[in-house]
C-alpha atoms as a PDB file:
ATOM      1  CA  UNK A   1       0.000   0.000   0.000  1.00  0.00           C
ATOM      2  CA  UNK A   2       2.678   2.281   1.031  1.00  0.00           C
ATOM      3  CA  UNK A   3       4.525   2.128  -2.620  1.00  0.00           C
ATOM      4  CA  UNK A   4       1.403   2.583  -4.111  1.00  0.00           C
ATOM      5  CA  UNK A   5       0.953   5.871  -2.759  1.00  0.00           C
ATOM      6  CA  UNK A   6       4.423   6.534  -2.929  1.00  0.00           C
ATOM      7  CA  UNK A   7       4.232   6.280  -6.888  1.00  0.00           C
ATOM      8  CA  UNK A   8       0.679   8.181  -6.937  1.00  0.00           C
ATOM      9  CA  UNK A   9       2.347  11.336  -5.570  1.00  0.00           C
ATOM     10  CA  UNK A  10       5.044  10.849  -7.996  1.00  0.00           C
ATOM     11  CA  UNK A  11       7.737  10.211  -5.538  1.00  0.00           C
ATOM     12  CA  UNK A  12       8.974   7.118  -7.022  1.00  0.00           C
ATOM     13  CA  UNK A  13      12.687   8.207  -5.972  1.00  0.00           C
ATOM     14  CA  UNK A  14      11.903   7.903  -2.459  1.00  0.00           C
ATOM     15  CA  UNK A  15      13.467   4.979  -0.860  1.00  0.00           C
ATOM     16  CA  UNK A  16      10.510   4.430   2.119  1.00  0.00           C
ATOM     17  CA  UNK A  17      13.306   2.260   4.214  1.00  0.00           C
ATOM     18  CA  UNK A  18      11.153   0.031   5.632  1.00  0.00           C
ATOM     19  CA  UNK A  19      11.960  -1.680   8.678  1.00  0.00           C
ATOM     20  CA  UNK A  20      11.349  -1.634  12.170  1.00  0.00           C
ATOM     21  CA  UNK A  21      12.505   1.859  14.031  1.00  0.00           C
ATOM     22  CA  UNK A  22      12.236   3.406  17.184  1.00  0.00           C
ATOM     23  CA  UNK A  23       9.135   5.499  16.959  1.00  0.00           C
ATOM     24  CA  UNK A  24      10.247   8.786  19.649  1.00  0.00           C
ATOM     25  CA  UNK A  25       7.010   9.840  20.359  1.00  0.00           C
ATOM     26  CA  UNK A  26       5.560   6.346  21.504  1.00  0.00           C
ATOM     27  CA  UNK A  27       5.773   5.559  25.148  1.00  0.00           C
ATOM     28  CA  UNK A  28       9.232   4.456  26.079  1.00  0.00           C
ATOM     29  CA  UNK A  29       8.706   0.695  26.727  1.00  0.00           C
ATOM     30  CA  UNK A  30       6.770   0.687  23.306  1.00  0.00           C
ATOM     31  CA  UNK A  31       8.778   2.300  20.199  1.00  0.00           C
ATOM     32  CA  UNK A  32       9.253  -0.399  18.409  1.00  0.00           C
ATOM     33  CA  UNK A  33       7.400  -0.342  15.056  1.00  0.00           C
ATOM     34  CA  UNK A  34       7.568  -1.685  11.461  1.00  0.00           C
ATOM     35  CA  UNK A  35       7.177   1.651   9.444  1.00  0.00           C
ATOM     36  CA  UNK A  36       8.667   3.975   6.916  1.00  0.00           C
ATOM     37  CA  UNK A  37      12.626   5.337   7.958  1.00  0.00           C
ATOM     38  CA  UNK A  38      12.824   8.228  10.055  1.00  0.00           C
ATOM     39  CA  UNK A  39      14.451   9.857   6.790  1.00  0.00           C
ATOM     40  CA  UNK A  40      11.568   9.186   4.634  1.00  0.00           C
ATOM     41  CA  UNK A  41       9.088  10.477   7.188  1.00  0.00           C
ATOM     42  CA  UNK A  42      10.780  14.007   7.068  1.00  0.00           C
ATOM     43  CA  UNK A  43       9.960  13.923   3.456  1.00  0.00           C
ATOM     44  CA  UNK A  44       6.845  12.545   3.654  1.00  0.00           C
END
């Protein structure tokens, strides 16, 4: 789904990167998700 949108805006350069990351703004014992790279989220 995510690459689908991706390409829809046109932003098929974007490497998404994902993977699981450390989420900051979750509760501390809980950051732990499978989502897009901190670096891609910026753009996004």
């Amino acid at each position: 789904m995510d690459l689908v949108v991706r390409d829809a805006y046109g932003w098929q350069d974007l490497d998404l990167g994902h993977g699981f990351h450390e989420v900051e703004y979750l509760p501390e014992n809980d950051r732990v998700r499978f989502t897009i790279s901190e670096a891609a989220r910026a753009v996004v």
